[in-house]
Every structure is written in structure tokens, then in C-alpha cells.
Protein backbone atom coordinates (compact mmCIF):
# COMPACT_ATOMS: atom_id res chain seq x y z
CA UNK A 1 76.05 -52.81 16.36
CA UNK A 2 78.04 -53.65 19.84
CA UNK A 3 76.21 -54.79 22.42
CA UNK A 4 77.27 -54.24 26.23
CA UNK A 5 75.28 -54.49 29.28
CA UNK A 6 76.01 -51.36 31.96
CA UNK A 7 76.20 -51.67 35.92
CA UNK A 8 72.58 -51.78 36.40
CA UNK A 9 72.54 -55.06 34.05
CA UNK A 10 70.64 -53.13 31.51
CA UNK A 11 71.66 -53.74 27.96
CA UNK A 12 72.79 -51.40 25.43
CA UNK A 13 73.69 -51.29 21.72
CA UNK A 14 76.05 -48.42 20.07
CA UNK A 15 77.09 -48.05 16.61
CA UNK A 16 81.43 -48.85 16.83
CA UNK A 17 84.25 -48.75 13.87
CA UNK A 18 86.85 -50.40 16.23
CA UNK A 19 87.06 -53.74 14.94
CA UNK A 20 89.07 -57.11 15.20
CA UNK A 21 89.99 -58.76 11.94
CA UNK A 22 91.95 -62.52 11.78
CA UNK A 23 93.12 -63.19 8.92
CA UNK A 24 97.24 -64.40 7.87
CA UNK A 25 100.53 -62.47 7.24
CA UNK A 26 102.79 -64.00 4.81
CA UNK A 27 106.37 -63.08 4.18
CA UNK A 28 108.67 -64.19 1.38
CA UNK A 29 112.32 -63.57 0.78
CA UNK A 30 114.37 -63.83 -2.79
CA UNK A 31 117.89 -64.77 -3.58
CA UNK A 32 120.57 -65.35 -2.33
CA UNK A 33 118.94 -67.14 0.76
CA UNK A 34 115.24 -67.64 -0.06
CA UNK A 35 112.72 -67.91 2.78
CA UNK A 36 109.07 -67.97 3.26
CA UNK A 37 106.21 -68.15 5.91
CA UNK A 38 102.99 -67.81 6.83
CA UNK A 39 101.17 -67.48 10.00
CA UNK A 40 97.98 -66.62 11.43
CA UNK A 41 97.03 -62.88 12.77
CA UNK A 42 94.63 -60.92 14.93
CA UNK A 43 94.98 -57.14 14.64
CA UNK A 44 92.99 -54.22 16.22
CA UNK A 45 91.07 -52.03 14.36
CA UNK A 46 90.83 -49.11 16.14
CA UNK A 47 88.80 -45.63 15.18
CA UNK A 48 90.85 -42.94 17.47
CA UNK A 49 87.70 -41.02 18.05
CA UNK A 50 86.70 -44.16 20.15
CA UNK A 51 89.33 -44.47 22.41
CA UNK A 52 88.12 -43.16 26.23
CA UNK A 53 84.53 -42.21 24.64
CA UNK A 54 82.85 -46.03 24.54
CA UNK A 55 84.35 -47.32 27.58
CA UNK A 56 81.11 -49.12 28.82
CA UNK A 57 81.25 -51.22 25.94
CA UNK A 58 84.91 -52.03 24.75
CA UNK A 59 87.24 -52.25 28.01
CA UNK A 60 90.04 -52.24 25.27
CA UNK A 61 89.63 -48.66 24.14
CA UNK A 62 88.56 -47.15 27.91
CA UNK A 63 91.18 -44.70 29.70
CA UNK A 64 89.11 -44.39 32.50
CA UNK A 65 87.83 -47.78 33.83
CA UNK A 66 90.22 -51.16 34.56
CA UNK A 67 92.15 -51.64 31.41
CA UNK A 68 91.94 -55.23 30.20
CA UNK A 69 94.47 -57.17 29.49
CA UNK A 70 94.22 -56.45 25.65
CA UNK A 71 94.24 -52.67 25.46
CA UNK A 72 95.03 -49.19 23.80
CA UNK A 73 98.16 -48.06 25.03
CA UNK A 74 98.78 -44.50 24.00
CA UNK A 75 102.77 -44.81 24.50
CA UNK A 76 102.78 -48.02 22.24
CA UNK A 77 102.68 -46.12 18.88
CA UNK A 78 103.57 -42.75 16.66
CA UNK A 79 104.96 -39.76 18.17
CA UNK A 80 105.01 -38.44 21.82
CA UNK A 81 102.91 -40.24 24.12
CA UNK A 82 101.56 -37.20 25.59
CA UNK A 83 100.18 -36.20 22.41
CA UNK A 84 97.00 -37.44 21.28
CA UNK A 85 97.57 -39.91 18.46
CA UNK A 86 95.33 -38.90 16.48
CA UNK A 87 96.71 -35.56 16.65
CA UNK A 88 100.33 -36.57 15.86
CA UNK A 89 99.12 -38.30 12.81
CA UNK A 90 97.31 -35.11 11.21
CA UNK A 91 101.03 -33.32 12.45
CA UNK A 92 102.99 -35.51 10.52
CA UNK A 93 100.40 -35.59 7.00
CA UNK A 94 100.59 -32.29 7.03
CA UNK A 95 104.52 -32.14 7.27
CA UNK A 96 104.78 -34.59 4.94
CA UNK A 97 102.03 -33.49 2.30
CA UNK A 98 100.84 -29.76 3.45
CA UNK A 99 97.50 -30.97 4.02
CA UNK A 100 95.92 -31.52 7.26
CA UNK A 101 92.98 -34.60 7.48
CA UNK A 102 90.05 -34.05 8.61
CA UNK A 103 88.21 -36.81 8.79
CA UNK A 104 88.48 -40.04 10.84
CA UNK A 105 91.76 -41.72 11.91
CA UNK A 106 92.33 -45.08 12.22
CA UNK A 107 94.43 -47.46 13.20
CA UNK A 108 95.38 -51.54 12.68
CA UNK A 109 97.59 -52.83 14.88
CA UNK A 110 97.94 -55.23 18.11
CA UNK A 111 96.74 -54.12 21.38
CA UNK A 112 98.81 -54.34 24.25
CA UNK A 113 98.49 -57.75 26.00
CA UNK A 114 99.65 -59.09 29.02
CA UNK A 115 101.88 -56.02 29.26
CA UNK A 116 103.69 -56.58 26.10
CA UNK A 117 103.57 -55.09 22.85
CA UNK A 118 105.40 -54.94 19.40
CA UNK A 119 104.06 -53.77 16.34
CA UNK A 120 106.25 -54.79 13.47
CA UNK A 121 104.07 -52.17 11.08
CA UNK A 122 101.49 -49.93 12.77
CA UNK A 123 98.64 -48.71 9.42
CA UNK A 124 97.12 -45.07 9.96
CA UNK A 125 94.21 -44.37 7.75
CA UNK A 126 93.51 -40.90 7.41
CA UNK A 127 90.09 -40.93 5.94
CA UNK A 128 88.57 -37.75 3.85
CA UNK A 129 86.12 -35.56 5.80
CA UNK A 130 82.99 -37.45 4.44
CA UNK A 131 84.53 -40.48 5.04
CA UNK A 132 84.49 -42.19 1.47
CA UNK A 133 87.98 -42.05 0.93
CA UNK A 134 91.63 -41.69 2.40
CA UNK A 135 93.51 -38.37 2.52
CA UNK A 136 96.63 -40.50 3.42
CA UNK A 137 97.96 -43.86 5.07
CA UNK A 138 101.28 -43.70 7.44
CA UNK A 139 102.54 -47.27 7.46
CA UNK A 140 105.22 -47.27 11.01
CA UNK A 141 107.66 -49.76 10.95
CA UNK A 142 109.76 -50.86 14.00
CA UNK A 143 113.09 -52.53 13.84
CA UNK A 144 114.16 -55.82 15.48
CA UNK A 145 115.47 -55.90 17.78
CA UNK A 146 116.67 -52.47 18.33
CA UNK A 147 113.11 -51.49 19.01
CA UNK A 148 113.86 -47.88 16.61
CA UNK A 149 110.43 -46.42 14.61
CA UNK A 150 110.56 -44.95 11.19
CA UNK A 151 106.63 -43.13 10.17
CA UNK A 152 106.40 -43.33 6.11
CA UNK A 153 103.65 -40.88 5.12
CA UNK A 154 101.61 -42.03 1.49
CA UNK A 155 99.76 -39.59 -0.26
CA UNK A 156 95.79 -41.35 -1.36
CA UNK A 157 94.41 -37.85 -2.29
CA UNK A 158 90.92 -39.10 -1.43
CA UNK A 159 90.88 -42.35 -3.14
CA UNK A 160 89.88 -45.51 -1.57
CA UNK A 161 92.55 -47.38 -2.31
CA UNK A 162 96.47 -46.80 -2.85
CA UNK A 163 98.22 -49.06 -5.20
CA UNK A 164 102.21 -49.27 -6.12
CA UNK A 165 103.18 -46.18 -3.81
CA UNK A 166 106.94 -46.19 -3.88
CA UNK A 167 109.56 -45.07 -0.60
CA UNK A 168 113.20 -45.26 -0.13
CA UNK A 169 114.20 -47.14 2.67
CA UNK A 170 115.01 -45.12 5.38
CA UNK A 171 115.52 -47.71 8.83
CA UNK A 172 117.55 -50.28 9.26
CA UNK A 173 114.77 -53.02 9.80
CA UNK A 174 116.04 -56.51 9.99
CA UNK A 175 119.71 -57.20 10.08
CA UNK A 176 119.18 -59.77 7.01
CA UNK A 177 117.79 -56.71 4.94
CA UNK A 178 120.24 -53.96 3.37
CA UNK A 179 119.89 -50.59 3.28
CA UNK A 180 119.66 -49.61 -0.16
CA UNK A 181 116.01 -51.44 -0.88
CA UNK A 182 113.04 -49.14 -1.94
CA UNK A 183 108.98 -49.98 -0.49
CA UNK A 184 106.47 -50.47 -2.78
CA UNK A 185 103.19 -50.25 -0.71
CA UNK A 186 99.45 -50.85 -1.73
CA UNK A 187 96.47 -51.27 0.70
CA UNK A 188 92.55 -50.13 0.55
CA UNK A 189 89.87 -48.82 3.15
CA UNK A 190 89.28 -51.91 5.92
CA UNK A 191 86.04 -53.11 5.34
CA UNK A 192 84.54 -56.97 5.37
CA UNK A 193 88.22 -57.48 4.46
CA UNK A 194 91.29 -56.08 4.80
CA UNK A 195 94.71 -56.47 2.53
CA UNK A 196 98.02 -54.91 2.69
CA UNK A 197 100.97 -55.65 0.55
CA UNK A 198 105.01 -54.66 0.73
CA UNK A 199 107.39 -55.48 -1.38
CA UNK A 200 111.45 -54.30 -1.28
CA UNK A 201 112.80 -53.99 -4.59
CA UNK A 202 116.81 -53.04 -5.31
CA UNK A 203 116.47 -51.08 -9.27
CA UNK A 204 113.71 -53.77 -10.20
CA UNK A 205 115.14 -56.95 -8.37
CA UNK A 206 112.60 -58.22 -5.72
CA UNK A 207 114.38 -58.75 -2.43
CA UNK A 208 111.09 -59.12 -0.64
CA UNK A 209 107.38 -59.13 -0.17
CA UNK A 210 105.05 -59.38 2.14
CA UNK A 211 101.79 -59.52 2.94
CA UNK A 212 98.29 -59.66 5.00
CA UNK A 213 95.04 -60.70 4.69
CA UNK A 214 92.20 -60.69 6.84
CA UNK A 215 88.42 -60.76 7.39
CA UNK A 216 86.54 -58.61 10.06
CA UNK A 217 85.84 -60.62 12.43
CA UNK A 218 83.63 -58.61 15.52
CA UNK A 219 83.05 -55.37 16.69
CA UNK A 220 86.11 -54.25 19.53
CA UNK A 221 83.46 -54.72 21.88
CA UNK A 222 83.11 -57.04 24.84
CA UNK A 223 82.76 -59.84 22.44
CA UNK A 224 85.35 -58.96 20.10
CA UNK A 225 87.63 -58.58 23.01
CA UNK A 226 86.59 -61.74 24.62
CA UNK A 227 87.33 -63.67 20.93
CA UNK A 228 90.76 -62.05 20.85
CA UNK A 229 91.91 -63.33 23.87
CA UNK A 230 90.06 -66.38 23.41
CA UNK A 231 91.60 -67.48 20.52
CA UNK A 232 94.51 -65.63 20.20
CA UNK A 233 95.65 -64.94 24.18
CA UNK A 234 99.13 -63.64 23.31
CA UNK A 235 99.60 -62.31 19.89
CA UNK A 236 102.07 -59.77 20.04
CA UNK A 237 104.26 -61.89 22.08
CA UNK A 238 103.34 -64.72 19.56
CA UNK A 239 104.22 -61.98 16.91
CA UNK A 240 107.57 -61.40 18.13
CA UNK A 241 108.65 -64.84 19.37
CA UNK A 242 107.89 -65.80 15.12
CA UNK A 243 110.12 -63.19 14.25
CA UNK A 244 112.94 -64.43 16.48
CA UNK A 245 111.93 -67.43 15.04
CA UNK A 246 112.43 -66.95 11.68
CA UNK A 247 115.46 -64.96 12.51
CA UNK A 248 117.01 -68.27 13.92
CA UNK A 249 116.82 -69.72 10.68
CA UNK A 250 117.82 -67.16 8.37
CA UNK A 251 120.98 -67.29 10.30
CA UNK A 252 121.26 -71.30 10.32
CA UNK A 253 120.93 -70.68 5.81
CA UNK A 254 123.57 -68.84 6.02
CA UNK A 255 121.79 -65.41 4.89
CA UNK A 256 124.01 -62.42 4.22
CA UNK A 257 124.17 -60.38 8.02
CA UNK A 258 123.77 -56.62 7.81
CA UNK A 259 125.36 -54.37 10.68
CA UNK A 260 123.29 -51.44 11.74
CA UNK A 261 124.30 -48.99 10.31
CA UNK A 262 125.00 -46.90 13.17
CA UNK A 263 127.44 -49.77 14.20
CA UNK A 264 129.60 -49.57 10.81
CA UNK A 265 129.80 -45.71 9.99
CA UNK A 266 132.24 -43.43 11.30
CA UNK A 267 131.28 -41.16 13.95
CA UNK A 268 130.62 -37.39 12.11
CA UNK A 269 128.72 -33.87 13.38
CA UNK A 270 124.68 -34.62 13.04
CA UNK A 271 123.74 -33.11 9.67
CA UNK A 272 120.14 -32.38 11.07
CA UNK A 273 117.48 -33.80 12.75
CA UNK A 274 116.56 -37.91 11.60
CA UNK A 275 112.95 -37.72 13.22
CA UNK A 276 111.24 -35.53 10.30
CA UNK A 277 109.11 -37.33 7.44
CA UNK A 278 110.41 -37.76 4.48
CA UNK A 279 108.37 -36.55 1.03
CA UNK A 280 105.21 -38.29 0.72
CA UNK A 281 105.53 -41.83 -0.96
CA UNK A 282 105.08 -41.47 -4.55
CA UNK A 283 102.47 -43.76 -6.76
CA UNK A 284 99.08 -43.31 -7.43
CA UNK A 285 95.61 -44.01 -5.54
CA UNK A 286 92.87 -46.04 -7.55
């Protein structure tokens, strides 16, 4: 339970899903330039019911009072900012899978901090309308540095966990990543812990995997918000600055460069719109 004193210096407790988990992302790249890292991570776990409705006790999730300087910014992730997110979440599922979700939607990503966001993959949970298990998970991957979104919708059908869902490719990511990789994607319901893994595979070559793993850490209350910036005052500019980083030495190996592809192919009359969801992944949920 949160606790959070109000204006009268009365204190309060309320029952909050928002969380913060630490924990580590790892990434590790195959032939023919092999690369690895690991480095530590503070993500938001946020329950979109919560946002605006517990402002007293988490500044991060108010849209009424003084946002902090970690905070819920609606125009940071999925769809049209004037939109409710959750609400452009269930759109897409139900594009993607004909079913709408019902039940809770949640999100782990970073805040926005010290005006500056980037969320390299933004996790939707779509939980099941009694809450056991997950109707579906959108992972949202952003490119660098073009700053371009692609939403990949993966069907759980109620399970609590997905394992070895498979997607084509479908955004040009990194430029030392091709094109024609496919995801393999497994994660479960955040709880005392939380894991996600990705992997890129060409035919059944592994090009890449990747990785996190963390621990819930507080409640997105006060607290939790005072620990994040406590101990981790910048991470998404920390998040991005790594990825330049690593970037910086990919290119001193030598690593193959990929063009965007919008920068190599010919120009041609649009063949429809690029912004709907593909099918849902395929896999299965255990």
C-alpha cells in the first residue's frame, strides 16, 4: 500500500499497481561483428486506470497538479496523443486480433524526465477482465535515431505468460540491423519480477537477442518517485546516450551499415497506408 500525506498533513494509504522495477537490460549481437552489453535500468510501471485518478499520492501519474520532473506524458507513447492511451491500445488489439480487452492496461516504460524521453520498446499488457491473465501484449519499438514507431500486437489469449511469439520485422530499427530479421518475443505478467526477452533470427540464424530483468522495487508513489530520481536522476537520457554509445563502437568494429530503407528505394505511388497493425504475432501463451 502507498502512503502519501495530503495538504492538511494528514496521512493516507491507497491500494496502487503503478510500480518502479530496477533491474538490467542486456543486449547481444552475433556474427559478423559480435557485440554485447549490459547496463542497469529503472522502468515505470504504470496501470492506465491510475493516471489523473491518484494524483495526491504519485505526482508522476497526476494531470492535474505540478507534474514532477519524472512523469506520464500522454504524447510520449502509442497512437494520437489526444486519445486516451489506454483507449488506443484496446483500438489497435482489436484491429489486430478482433477482440477488444477489457480488463486492465498497463504499461512499462520510462517516464519523462527532465523534459526528455525515449523509449527504445514501450510493453502494453492487456490483462483479461478478471485480471488473471493477458488478452494481449503490444511491444512498441522506436528507431534510432530517426525517432519512427512501429506497435507489434501478440496474441496471449488469457494466459499469463507468452513464450516464442514470432513477427516479421517491419521498421527499420538500428542502422547495424537488416531488414529481413524476424522477432521472437516472450514475456509474463509483472509481478515481484519482471522478464522480457527478444531475439532476431534470419531462417534460424540468431542475429540478436536481448533482454531485461528486473525486480519491483516500490509502489509509483511519492517514495517510488523519490527512489527513481534518487538513484537513477536521468534514465532515459542515460538510455539514449548508451545507445549512441554503443552505436560508436559498432561503427569503430567495422559492423555492416544498413541505409534506411526509405533512403535506398526508388520513389513509387503509396500502395496503402504503413500505420495499420500487422496480424497478431504468432506462438503460443503458457
Amino acid at each position: 500500500m502507498a502512503q502519501f500525506r495530503d495538504e492538511h498533513g494528514i496521512e493516507h494509504g491507497i491500494e496502487m499497481n503503478s510500480a518502479l522495477y530496477e533491474g538490467t537490460v542486456w543486449h547481444r549481437r552475433f556474427g559478423p561483428v559480435a557485440n554485447e552489453f549490459t547496463h542497469r535500468i529503472a522502468l515505470a510501471y504504470v496501470d492506465l486506470d491510475e493516471v489523473g485518478s491518484n494524483s495526491a499520492a504519485s505526482p508522476a501519474l497526476s494531470s492535474t497538479r505540478r507534474r514532477a520532473r519524472s512523469h506520464f506524458a500522454r504524447a510520449d507513447y502509442l497512437g494520437d496523443p489526444e486519445v486516451p492511451l489506454d483507449v488506443a491500445v484496446r483500438d489497435l488489439v482489436e484491429e489486430a486480433t478482433g477482440r477488444r480487452p477489457s480488463g486492465a492496461v498497463r504499461l512499462l516504460a520510462h517516464l519523462r524526465t527532465a523534459g526528455w524521453n525515449f523509449n527504445p520498446i514501450s510493453l502494453y499488457y492487456c490483462f483479461t477482465s478478471d485480471g488473471a491473465g493477458l488478452d494481449a501484449v503490444v511491444f512498441e519499438v522506436t528507431s534510432t535515431p530517426w525517432g519512427e514507431r512501429h506497435a507489434y500486437v501478440v496474441d496471449a489469449a488469457g494466459a499469463d505468460r507468452v513464450t516464442g511469439a514470432r513477427v516479421a520485422k517491419a521498421l527499420h530499427v538500428s542502422p547495424f540491423l537488416p531488414m529481413d530479421l524476424e522477432y521472437t518475443f516472450s514475456c509474463g505478467i509483472p509481478g515481484a519480477g519482471c522478464t522480457v526477452d527478444f531475439a532476431l533470427h534470419r531462417d534460424d540464424e540468431l542475429v540478436f537477442a536481448a533482454g531485461l530483468s528486473c525486480r519491483r522495487a516500490a509502489a509509483l508513489a511519492r517514495r517510488g518517485l523519490r527512489r527513481l530520481l534518487l538513484r537513477h536522476p536521468l534514465m532515459p537520457i542515460v538510455t539514449s546516450a548508451e545507445i549512441y554509445l554503443e552505436a560508436a563502437r559498432l561503427a569503430a568494429k567495422r559492423a555492416p551499415f544498413h541505409r534506411h530503407p526509405s533512403k535506398t528505394a526508388r520513389r513509387a505511388p503509396a500502395a496503402g497506408r504503413d500505420d495499420l497493425p500487422g496480424p497478431p504475432a504468432s506462438g503460443h501463451a503458457a
